[in-house]
N, C-alpha and C. Protein backbone atom coordinates (compact mmCIF):
# COMPACT_ATOMS: atom_id res chain seq x y z
N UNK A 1 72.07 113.98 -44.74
CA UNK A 1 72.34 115.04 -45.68
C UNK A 1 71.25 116.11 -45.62
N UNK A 2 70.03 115.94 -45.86
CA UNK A 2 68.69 116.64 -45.83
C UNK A 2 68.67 117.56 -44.49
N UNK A 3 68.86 116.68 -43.06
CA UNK A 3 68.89 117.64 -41.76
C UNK A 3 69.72 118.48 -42.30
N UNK A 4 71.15 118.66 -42.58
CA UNK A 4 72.53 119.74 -43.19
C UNK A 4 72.09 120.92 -44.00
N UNK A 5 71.17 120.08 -45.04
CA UNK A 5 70.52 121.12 -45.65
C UNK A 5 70.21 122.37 -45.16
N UNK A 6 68.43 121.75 -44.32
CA UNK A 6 67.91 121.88 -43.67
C UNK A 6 68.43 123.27 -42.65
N UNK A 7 69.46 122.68 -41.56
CA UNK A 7 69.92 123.47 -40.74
C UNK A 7 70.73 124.51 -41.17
N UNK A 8 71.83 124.68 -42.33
CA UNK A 8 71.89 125.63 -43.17
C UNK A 8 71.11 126.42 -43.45
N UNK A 9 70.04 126.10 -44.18
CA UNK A 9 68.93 127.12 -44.19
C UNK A 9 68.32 127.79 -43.24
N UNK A 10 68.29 127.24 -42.75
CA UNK A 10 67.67 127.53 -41.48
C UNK A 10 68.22 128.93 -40.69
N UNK A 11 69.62 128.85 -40.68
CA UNK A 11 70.93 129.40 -40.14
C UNK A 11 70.62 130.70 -40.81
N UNK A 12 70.10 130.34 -41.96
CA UNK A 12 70.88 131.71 -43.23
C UNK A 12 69.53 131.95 -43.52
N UNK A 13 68.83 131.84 -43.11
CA UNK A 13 67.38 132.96 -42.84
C UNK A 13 66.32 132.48 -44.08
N UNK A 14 66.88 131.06 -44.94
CA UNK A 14 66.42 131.08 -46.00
C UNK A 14 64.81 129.83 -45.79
N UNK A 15 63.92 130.14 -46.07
CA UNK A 15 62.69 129.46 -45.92
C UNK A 15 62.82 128.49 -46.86
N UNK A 16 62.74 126.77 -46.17
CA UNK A 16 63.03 125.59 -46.79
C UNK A 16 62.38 124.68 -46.09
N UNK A 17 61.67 123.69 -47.20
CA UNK A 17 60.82 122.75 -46.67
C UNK A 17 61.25 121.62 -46.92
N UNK A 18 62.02 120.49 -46.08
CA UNK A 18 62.42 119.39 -46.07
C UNK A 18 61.54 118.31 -46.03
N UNK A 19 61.80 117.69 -47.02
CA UNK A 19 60.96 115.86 -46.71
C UNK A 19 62.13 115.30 -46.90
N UNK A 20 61.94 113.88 -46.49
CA UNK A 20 63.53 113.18 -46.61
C UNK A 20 62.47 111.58 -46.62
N UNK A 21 62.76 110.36 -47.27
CA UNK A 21 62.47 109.02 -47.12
C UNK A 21 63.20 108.06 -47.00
N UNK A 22 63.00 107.15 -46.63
CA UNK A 22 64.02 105.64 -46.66
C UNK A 22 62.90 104.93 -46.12
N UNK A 23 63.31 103.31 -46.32
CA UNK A 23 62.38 102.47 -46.34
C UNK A 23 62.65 101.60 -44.32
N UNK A 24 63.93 102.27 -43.90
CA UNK A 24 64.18 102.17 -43.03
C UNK A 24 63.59 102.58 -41.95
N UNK A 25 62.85 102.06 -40.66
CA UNK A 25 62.62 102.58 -40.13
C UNK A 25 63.52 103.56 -38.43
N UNK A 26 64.41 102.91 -38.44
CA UNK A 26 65.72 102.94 -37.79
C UNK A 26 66.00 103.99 -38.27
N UNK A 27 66.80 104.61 -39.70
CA UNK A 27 67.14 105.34 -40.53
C UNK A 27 66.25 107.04 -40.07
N UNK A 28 64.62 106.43 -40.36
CA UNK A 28 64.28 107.64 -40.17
C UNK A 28 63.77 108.56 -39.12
N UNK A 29 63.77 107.16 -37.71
CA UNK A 29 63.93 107.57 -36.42
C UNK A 29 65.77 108.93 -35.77
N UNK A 30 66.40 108.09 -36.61
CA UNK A 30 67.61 108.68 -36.65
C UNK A 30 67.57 109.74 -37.39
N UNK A 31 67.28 110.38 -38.42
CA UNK A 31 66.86 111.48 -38.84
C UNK A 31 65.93 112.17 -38.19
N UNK A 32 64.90 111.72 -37.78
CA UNK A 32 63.98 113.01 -37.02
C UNK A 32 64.66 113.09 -35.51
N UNK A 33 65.42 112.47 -34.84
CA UNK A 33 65.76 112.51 -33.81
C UNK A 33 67.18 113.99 -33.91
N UNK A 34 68.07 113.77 -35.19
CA UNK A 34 69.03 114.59 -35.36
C UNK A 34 68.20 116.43 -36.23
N UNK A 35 66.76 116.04 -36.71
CA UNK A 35 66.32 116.84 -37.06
C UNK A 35 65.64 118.01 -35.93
N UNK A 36 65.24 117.36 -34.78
CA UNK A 36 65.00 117.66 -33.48
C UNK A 36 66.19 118.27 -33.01
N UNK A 37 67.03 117.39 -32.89
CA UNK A 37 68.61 118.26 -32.07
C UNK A 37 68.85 119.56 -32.44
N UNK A 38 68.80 119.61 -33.69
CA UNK A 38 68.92 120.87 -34.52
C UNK A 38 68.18 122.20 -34.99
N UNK A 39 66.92 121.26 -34.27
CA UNK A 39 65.64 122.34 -33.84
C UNK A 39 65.24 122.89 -35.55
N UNK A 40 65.27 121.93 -36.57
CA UNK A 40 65.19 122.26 -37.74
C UNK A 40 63.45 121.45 -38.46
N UNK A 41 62.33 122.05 -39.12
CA UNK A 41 61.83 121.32 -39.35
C UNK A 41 62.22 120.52 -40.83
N UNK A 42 61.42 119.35 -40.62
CA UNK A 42 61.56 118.39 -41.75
C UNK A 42 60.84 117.07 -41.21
N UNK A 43 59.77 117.00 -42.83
CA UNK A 43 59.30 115.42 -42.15
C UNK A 43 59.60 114.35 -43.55
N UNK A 44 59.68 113.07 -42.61
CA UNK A 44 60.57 112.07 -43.05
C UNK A 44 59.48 110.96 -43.20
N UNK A 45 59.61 110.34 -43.95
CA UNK A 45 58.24 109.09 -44.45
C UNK A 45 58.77 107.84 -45.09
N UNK A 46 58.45 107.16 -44.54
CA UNK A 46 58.96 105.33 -45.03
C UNK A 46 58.34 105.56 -46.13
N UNK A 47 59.49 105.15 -47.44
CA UNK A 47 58.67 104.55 -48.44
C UNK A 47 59.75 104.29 -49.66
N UNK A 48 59.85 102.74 -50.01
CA UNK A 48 60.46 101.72 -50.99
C UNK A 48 60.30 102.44 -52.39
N UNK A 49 61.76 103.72 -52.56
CA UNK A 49 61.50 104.22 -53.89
C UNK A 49 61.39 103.02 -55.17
N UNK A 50 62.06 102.15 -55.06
CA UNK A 50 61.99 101.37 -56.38
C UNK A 50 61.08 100.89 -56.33
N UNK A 51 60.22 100.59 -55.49
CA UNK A 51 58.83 100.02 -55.69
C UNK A 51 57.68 100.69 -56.06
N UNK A 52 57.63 101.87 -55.09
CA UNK A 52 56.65 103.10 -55.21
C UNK A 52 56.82 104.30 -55.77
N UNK A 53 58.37 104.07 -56.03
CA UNK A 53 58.41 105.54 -56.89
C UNK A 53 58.95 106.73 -55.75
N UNK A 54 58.26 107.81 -56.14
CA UNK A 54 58.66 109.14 -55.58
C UNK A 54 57.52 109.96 -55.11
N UNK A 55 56.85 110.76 -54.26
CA UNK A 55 55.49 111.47 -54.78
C UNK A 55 55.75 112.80 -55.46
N UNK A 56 54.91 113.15 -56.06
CA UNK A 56 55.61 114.50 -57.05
C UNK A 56 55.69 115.89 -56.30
N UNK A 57 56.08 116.77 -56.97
CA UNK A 57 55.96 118.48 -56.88
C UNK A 57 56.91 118.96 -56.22
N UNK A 58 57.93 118.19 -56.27
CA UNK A 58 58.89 119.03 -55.05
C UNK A 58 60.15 119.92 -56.50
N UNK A 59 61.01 120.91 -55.87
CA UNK A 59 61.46 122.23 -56.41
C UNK A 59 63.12 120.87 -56.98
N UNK A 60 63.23 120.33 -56.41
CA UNK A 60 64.65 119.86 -56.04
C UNK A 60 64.66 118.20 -55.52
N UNK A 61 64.97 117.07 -55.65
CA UNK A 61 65.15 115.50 -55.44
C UNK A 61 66.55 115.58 -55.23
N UNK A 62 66.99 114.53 -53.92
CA UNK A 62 68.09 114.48 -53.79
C UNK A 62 68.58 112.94 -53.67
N UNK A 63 69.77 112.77 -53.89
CA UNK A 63 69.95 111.23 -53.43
C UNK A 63 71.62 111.24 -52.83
N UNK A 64 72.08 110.52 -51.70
CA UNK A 64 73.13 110.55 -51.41
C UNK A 64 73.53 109.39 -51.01
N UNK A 65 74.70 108.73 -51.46
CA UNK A 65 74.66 107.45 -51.21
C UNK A 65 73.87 106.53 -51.13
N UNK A 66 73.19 106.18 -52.26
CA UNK A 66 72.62 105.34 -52.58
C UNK A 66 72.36 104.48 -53.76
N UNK A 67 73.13 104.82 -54.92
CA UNK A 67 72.77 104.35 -56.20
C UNK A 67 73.78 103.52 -55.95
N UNK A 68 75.05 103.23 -55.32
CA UNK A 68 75.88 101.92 -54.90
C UNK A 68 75.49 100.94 -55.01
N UNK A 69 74.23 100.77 -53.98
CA UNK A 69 73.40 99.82 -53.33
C UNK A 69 72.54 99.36 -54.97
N UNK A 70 72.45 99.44 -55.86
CA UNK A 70 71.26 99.45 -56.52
C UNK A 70 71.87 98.22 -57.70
N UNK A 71 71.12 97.82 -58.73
CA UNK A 71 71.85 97.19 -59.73
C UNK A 71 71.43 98.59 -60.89
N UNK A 72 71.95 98.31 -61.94
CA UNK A 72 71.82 99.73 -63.14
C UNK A 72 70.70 99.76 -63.34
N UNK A 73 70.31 98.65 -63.22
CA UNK A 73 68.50 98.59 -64.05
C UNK A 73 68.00 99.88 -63.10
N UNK A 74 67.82 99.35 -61.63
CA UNK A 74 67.19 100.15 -60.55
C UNK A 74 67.64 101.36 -60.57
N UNK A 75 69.25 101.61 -60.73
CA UNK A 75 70.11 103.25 -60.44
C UNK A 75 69.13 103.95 -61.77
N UNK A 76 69.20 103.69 -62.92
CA UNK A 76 68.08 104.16 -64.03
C UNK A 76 66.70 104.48 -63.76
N UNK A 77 66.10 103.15 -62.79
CA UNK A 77 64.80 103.63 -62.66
C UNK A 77 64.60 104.80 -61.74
N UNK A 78 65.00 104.96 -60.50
CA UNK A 78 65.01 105.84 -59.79
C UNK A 78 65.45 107.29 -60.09
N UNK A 79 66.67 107.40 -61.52
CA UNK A 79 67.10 108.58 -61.74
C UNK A 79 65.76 109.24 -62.45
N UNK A 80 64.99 107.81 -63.20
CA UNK A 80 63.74 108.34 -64.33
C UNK A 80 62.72 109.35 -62.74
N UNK A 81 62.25 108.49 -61.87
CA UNK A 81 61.70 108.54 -60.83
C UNK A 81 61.70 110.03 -59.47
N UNK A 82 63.00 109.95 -59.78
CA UNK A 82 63.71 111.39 -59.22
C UNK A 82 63.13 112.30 -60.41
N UNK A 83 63.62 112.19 -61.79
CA UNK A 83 62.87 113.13 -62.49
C UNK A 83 61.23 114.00 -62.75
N UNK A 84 60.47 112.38 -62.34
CA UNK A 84 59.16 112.61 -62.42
C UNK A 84 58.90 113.24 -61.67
N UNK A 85 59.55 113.13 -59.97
CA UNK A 85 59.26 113.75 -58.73
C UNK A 85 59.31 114.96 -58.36
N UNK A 86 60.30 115.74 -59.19
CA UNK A 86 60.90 117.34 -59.09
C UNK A 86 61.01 118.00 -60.62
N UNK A 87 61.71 119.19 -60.22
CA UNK A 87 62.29 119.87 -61.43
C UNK A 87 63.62 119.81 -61.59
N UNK A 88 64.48 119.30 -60.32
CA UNK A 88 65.78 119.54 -60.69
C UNK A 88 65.87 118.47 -59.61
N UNK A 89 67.30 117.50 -60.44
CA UNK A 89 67.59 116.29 -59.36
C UNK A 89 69.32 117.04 -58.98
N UNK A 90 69.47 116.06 -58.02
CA UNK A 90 70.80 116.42 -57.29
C UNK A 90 71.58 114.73 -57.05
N UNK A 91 72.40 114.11 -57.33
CA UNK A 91 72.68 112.81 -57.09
C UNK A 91 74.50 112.95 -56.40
N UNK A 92 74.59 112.24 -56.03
CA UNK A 92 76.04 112.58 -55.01
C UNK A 92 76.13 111.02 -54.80
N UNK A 93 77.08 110.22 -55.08
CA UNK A 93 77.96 108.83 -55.01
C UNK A 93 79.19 108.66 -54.87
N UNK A 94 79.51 107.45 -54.57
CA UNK A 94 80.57 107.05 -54.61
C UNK A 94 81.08 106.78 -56.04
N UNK A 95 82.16 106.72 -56.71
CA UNK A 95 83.25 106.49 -57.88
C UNK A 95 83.75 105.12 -57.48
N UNK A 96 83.77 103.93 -58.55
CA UNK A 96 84.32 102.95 -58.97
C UNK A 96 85.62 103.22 -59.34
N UNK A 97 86.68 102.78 -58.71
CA UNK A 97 88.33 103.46 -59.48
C UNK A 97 89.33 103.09 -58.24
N UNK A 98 90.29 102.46 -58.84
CA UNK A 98 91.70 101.84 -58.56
C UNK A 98 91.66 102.99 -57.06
N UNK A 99 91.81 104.54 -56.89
CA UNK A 99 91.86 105.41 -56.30
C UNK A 99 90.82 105.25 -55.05
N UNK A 100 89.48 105.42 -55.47
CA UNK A 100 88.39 105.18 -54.34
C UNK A 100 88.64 103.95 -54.07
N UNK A 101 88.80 102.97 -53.93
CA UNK A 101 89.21 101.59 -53.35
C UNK A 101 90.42 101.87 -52.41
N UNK A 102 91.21 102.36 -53.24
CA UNK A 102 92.40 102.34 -52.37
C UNK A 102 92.31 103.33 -50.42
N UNK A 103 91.89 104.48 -50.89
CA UNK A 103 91.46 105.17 -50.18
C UNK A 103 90.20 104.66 -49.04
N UNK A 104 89.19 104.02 -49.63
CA UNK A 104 88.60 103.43 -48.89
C UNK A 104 89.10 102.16 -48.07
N UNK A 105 90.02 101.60 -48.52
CA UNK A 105 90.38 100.43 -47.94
C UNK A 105 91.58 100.76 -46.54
N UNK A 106 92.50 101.92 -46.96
CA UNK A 106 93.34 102.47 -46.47
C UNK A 106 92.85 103.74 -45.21
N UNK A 107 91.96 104.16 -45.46
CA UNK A 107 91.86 105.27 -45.19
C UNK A 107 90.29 104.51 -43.64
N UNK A 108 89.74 103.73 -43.82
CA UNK A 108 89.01 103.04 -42.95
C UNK A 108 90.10 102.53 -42.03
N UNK A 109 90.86 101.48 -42.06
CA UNK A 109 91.60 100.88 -41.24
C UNK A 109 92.26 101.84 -40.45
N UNK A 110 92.69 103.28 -41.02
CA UNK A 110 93.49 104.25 -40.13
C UNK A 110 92.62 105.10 -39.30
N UNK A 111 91.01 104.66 -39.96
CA UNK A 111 90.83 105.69 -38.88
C UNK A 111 89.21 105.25 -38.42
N UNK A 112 89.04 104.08 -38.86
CA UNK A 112 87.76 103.51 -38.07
C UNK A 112 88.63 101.73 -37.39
N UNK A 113 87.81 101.51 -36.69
CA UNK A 113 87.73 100.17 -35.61
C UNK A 113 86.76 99.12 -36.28
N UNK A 114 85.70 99.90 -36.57
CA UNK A 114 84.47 98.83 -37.43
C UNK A 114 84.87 97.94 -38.22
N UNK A 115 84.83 96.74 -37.78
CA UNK A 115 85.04 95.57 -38.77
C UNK A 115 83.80 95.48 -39.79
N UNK A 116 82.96 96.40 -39.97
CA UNK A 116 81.81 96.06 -40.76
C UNK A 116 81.94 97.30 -41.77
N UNK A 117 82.59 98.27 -41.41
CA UNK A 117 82.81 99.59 -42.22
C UNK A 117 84.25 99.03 -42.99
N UNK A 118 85.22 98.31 -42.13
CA UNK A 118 85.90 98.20 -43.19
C UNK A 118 85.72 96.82 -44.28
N UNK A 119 85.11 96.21 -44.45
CA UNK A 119 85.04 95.40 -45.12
C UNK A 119 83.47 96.26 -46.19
N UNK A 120 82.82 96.88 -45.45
CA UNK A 120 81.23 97.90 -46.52
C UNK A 120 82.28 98.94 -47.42
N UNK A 121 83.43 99.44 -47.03
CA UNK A 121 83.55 100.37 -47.72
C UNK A 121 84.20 100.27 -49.03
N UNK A 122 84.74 98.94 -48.93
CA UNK A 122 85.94 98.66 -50.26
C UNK A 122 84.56 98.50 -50.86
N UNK A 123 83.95 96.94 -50.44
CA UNK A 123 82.77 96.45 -51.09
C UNK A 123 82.22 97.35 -52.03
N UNK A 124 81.60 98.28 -51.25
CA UNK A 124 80.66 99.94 -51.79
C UNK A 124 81.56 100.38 -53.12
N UNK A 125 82.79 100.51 -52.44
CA UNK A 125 83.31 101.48 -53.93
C UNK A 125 83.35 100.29 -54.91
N UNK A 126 84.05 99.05 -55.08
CA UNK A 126 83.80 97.99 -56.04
C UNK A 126 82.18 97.58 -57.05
N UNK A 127 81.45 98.33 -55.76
CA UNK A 127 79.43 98.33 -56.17
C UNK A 127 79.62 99.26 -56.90
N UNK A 128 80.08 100.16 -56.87
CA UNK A 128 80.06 101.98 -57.51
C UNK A 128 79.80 101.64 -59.20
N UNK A 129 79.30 103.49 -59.36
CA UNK A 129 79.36 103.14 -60.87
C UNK A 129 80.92 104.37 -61.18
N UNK A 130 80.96 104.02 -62.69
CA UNK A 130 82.08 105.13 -63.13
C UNK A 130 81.46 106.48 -63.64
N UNK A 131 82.11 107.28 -63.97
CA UNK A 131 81.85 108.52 -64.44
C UNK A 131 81.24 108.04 -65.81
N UNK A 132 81.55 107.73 -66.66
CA UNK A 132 81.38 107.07 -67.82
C UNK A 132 80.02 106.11 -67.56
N UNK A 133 79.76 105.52 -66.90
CA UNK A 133 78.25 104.79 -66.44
C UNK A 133 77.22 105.59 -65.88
N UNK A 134 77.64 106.65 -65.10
CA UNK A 134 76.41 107.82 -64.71
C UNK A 134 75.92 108.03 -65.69
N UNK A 135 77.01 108.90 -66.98
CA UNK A 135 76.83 109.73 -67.79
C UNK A 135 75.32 108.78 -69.10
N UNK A 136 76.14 107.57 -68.77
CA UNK A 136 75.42 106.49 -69.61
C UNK A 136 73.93 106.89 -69.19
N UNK A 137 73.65 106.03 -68.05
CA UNK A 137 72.04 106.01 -66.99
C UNK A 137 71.36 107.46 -67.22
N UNK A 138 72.45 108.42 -67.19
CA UNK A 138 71.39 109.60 -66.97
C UNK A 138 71.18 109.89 -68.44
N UNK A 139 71.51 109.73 -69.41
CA UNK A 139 70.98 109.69 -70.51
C UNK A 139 69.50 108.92 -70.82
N UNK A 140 70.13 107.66 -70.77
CA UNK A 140 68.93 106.46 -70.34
C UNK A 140 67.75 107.07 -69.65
N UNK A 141 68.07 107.78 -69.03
CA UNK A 141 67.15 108.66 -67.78
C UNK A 141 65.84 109.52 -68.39
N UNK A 142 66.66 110.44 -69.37
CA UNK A 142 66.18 110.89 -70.22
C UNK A 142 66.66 112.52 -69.50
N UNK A 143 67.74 112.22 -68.45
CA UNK A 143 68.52 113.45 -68.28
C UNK A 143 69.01 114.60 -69.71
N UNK A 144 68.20 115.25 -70.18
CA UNK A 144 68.85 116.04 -71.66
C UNK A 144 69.43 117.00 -70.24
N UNK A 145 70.88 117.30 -71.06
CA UNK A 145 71.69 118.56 -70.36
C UNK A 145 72.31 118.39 -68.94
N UNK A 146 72.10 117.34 -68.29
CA UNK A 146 73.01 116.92 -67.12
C UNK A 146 73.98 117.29 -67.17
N UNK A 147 74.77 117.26 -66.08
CA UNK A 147 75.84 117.44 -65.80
C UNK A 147 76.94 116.34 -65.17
N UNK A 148 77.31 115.60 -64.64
CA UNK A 148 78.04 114.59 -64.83
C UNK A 148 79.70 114.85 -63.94
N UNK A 149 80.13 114.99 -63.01
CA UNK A 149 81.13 115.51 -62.54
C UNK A 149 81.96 114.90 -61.70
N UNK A 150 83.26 114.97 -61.35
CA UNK A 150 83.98 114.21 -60.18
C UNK A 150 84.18 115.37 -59.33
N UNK A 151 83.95 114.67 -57.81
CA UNK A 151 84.21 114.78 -56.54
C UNK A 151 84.77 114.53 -55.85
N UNK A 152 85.19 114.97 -54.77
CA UNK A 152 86.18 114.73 -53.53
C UNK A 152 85.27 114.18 -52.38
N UNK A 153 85.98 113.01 -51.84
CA UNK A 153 87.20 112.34 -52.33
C UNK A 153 86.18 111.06 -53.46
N UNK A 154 86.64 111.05 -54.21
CA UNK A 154 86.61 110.20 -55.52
C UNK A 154 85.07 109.76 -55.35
N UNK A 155 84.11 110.78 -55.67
CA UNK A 155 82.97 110.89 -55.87
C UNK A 155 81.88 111.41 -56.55
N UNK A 156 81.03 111.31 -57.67
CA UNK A 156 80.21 111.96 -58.52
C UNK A 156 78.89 113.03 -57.84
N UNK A 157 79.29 113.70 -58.71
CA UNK A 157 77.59 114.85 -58.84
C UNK A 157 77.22 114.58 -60.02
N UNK A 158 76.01 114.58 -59.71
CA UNK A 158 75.12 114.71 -61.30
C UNK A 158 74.23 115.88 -60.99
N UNK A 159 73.82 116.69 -61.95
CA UNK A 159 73.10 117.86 -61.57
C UNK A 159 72.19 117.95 -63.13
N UNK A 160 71.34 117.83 -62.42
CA UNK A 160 69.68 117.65 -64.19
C UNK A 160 68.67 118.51 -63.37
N UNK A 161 68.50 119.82 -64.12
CA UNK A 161 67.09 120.23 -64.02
C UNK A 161 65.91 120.10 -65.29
N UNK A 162 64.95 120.42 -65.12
CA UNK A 162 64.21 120.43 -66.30
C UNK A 162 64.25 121.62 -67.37
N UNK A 163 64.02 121.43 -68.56
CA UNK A 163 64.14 122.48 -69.44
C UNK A 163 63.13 123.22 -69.53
């Protein structure tokens, strides 16, 4: 997501400074390798947000596909964490719902081969939270004034800056 950014900006003349993390090291070889292709800068740094947190001062925190993976306790801590880290968070997920299941379950088999994507993707949306559970966490968060929204295909934005 961050390279996309990134190379957008880039494109459109606009001066942008990318960091991107995961605890992966695979992950972020694969990011600087696609960040290279694209001849875009951005640097990328191992590091276990639920453990360590975030480091601060950045304009903007992003997260994309990832609060799935998390239990609520953790999706909470990290939204607090994202907060501490920036002025304005950005969160983008998957939706829990009869719909995203279906679609994921349907919509993999027609058009991926991966026996590991199709059995991650139902899984994932069944992990998901609801619109109604974001709205919850980012409160919890101490999100005042969020925003809270559905996406295509059957996916949340949350959008919190600081006051």
């Amino acid at each position: 997501m961050m390279v996309d950014v990134a190379s957008r900006a880039h494109r459109a003349g606009v001066p942008l400074v990318v960091h991107g993390c995961d605890s992966s090291p695979v992950a972020l070889e694969h990011a600087r390798r696609e960040a290279e292709r694209r001849g875009v800068e951005a640097d990328f740094f191992a590091r276990d947000v639920l453990a360590e947190g975030l480091p601060g001062g950045y304009d903007l925190v992003c997260s994309s596909l990832f609060h799935h993976h998390l239990s609520r306790e953790d999706a909470v801590g990290l939204l607090r964490a994202m907060a501490e880290a920036g002025h304005r968070v950005l969160v983008q997920d998957l939706l829990r719902g009869t719909l995203g299941y279906v679609l994921a379950w349907s919509g993999l088999r027609l058009l991926s081969r991966s026996d590991v994507a199709r059995v991650d993707g139902p899984r994932s949306v069944r992990a998901a939270f609801t619109l109604s559970e974001v709205r919850t966490m980012a409160a919890e968060a101490g999100y005042v004034g969020a925003v809270v929204q559905r996406g295509w295909p059957e996916r949340f934005i949350l959008r919190w800056s600081r006051l």
